[in-house]
Protein backbone atom coordinates (compact mmCIF):
# COMPACT_ATOMS: atom_id res chain seq x y z
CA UNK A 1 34.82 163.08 156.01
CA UNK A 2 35.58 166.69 154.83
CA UNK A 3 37.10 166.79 151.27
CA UNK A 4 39.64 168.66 152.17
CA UNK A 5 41.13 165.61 154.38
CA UNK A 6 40.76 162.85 151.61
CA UNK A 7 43.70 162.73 149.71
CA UNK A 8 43.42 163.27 145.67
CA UNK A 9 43.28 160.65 143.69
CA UNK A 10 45.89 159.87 140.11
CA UNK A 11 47.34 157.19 138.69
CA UNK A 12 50.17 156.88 141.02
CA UNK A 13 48.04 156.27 144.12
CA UNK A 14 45.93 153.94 142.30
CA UNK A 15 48.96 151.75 141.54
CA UNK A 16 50.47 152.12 145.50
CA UNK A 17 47.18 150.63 146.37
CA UNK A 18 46.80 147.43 143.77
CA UNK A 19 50.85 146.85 144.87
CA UNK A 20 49.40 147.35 148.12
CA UNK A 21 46.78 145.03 148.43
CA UNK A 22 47.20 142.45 145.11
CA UNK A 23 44.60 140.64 146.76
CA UNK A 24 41.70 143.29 144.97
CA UNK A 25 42.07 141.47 141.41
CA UNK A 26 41.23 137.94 143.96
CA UNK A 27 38.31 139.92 144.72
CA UNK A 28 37.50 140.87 141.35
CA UNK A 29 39.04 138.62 138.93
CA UNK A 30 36.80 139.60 136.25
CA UNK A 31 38.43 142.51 136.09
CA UNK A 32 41.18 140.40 134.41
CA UNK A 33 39.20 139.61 131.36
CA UNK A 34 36.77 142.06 131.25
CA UNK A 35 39.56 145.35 131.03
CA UNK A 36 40.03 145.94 128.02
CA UNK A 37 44.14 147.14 126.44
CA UNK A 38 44.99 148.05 123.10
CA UNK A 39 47.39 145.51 122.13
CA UNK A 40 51.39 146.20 121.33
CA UNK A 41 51.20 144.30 117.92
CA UNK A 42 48.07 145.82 116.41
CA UNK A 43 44.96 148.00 116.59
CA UNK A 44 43.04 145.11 118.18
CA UNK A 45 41.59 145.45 122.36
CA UNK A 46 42.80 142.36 124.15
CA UNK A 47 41.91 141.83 127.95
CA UNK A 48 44.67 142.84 131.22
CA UNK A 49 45.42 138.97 130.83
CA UNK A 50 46.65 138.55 127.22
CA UNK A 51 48.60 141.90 127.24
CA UNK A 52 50.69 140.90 130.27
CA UNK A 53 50.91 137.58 128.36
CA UNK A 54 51.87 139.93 125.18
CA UNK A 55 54.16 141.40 127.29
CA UNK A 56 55.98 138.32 128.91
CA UNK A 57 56.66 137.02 125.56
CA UNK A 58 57.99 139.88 123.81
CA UNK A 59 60.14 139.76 127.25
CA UNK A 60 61.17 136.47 126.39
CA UNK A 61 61.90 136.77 122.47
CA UNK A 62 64.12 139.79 123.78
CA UNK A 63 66.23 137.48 126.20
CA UNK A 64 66.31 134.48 123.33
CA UNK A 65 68.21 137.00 121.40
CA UNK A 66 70.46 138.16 123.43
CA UNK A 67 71.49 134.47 124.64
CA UNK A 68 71.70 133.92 120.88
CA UNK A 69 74.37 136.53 120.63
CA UNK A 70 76.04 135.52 123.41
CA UNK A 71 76.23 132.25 121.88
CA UNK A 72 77.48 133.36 119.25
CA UNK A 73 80.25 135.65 120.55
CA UNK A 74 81.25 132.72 122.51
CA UNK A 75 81.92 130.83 119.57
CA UNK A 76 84.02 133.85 117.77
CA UNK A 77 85.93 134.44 120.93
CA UNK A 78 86.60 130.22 121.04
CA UNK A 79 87.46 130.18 117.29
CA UNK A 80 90.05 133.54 117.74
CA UNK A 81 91.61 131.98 120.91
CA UNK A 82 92.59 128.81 118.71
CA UNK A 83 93.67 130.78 116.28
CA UNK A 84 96.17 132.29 118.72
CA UNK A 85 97.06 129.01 120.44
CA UNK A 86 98.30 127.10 116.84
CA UNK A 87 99.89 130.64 115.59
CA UNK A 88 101.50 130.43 118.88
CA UNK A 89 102.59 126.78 118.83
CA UNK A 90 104.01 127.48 115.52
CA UNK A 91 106.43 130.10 116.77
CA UNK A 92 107.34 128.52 119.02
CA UNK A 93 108.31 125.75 116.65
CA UNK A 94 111.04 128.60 115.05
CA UNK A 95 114.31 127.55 115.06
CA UNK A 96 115.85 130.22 113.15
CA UNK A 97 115.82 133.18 115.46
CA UNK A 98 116.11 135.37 112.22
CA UNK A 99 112.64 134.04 110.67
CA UNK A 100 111.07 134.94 113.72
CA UNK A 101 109.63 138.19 112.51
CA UNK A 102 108.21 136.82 109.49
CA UNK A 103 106.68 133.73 111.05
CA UNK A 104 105.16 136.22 113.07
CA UNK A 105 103.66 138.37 109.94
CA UNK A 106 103.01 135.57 108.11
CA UNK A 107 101.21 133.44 110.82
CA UNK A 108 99.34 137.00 111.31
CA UNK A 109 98.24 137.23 108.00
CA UNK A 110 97.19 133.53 107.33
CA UNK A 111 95.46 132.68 110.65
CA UNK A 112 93.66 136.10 111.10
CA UNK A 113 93.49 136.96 107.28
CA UNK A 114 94.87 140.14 107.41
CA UNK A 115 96.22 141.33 104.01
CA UNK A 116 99.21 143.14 104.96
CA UNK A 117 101.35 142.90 108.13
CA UNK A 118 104.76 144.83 108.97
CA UNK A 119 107.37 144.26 111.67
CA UNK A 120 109.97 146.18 113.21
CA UNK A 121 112.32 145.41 115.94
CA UNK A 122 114.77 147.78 117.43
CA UNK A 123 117.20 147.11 120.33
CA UNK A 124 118.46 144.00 118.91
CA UNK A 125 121.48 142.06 119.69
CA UNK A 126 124.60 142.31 116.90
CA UNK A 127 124.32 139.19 115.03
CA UNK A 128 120.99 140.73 114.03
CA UNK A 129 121.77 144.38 113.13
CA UNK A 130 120.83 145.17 109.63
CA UNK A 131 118.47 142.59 109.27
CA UNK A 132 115.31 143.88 107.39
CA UNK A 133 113.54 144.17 110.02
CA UNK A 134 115.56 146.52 111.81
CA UNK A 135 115.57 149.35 109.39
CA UNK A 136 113.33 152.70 109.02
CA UNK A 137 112.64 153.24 112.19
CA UNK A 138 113.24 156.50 113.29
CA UNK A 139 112.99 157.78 116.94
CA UNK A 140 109.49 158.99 116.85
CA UNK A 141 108.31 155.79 116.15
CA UNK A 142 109.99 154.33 118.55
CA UNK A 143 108.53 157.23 121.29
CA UNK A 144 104.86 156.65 119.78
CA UNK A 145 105.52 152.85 119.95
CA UNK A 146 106.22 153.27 123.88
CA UNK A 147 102.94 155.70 124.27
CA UNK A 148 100.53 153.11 123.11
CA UNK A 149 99.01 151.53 126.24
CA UNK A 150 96.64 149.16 124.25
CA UNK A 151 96.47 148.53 120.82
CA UNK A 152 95.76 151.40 117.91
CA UNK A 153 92.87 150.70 115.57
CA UNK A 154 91.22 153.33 113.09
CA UNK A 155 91.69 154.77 109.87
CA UNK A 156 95.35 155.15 108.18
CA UNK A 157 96.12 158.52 108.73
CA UNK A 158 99.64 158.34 107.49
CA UNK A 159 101.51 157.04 110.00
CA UNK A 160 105.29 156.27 110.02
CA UNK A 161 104.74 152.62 110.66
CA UNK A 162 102.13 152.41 107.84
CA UNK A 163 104.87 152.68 105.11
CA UNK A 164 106.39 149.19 106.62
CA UNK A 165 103.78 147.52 104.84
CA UNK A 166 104.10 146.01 101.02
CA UNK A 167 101.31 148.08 99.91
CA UNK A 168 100.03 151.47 102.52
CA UNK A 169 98.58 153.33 99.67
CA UNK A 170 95.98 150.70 99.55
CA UNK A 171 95.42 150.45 103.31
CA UNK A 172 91.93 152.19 104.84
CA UNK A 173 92.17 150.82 107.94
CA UNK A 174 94.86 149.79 110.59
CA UNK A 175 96.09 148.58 114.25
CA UNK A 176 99.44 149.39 115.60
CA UNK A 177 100.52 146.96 118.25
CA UNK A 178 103.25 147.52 120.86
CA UNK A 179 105.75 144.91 121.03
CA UNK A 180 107.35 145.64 125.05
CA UNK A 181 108.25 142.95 127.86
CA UNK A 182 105.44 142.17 130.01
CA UNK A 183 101.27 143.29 129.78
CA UNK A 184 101.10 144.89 127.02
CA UNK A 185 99.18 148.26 128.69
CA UNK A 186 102.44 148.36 131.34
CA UNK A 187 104.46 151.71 131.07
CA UNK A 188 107.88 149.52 129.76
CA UNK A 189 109.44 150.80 126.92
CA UNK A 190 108.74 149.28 123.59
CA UNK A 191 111.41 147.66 121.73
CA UNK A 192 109.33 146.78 118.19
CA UNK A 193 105.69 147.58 116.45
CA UNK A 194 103.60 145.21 114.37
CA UNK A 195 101.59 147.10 111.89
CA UNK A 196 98.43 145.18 111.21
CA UNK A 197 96.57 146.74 107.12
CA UNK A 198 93.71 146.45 105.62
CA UNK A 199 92.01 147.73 102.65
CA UNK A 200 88.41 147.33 104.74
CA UNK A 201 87.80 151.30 105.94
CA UNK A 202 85.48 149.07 108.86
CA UNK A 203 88.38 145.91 109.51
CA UNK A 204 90.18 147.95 112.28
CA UNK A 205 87.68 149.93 113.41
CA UNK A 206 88.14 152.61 116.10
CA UNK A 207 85.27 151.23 118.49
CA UNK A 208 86.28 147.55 118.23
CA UNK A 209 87.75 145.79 121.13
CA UNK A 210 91.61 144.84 121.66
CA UNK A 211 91.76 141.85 124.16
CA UNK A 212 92.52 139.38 121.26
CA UNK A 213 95.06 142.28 119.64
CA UNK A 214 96.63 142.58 122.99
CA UNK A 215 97.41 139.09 123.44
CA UNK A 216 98.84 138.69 120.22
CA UNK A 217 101.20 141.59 120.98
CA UNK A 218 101.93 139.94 124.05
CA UNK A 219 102.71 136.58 122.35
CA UNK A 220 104.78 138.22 119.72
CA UNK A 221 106.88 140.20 122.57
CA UNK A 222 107.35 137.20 123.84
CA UNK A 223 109.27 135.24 120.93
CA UNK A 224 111.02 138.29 119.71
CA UNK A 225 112.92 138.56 123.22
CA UNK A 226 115.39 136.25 121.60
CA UNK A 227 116.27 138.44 119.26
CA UNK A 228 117.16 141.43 121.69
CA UNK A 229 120.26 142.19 123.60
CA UNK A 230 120.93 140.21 126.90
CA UNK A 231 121.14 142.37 130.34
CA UNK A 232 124.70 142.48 131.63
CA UNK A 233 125.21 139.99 133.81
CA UNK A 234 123.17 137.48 132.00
């Protein structure tokens, strides 16, 4: 045969043909030992055999860890959700509909051990206008409020809602949660914030996820709808 008609050789047509016909290393099985790799945890030549074996296990030390974090993520999510299920037993245990918003900051701050949590609530029904909670809200907030989709976390850049806290000149980090009726990433408009503070720049960061954050805003919408005026008719 001509040259010319035998296709070139490279390492790509080398490995099409061992895929191709596995049963060449049957053939020569010393090949297995006798091939000699530079090995992936030192200077040392091992054989095609222990470098797959190399291989396998640094395979399997990578998939340990990542069940280990799994693990463990399961057990933070676990701990978090029974967090949420006694803060949320123990609103409902209110009677008062007045305390409501500060069971709700207070449960906040001792189950989750946030340092500072504000509350406002607008739309309310008479019996409750004036109430502390009620007051220094002013209409951008309540706009902004409505525009928040999910929960805001990041850095306190001087927000209105920020001053509703005891202490905002301390606070480096923050999450704004919309208090609406229904999901809390529908398009219905809000009728209160919870401002959640912390003096940790990293506590609320910007990247961190909001499932837990949204069902707490969810669970606090859901209380506080006994403090806001009925639909006529009801």
């Amino acid at each position: 045969m001509n040259s010319i008609d035998t296709p070139p050789m490279n390492e790509a047509s080398i490995a099409d043909y061992l895929l191709q016909h596995p049963e060449f290393f049957e053939r020569h099985a010393e090949m297995l030992t006798s091939v000699q790799l530079s090995s992936g945890h030192g200077q040392r030549a091992v054989s095609l055999q222990e470098r797959q074996a190399e291989m396998l296990r640094d395979k399997i030390k990578g998939l340990e860890q990542r069940i280990m974090e799994m693990v463990r993520n399961s057990s933070e999510n676990s701990a978090i959700a029974h967090k949420i299920h006694r803060w949320s037993c123990a609103l409902a245990a209110v009677s008062d509909v007045r305390q409501l918003p500060h069971a709700i900051a207070e449960g906040i701050q001792k189950e989750f051990d946030v340092p500072q949590v504000g509350i406002r609530v607008w739309g309310v029904a008479g019996p409750y206008l004036g109430s502390m909670f009620t007051m220094g809200v002013s209409e951008d907030a309540k706009a902004f409020a409505t525009s928040l989709t999910m929960p805001f976390c990041g850095p306190n850049l001087g927000f209105e809602p920020t001053a509703w806290l005891p202490k905002p000149d301390a606070v480096q980090s923050l999450a704004l949660l919309t208090l609406r009726e229904g999901p809390n990433d529908s398009q219905s408009p809000a009728f209160g914030l919870l401002v959640l503070g912390s003096t940790d720049p990293l506590r609320f960061d910007a990247t961190m996820g909001t499932e837990f954050l949204s069902r707490i805003a969810e669970q606090a919408s859901a209380a506080l709808g006994r403090l806001r005026v009925m639909p006529a008719g009801n």
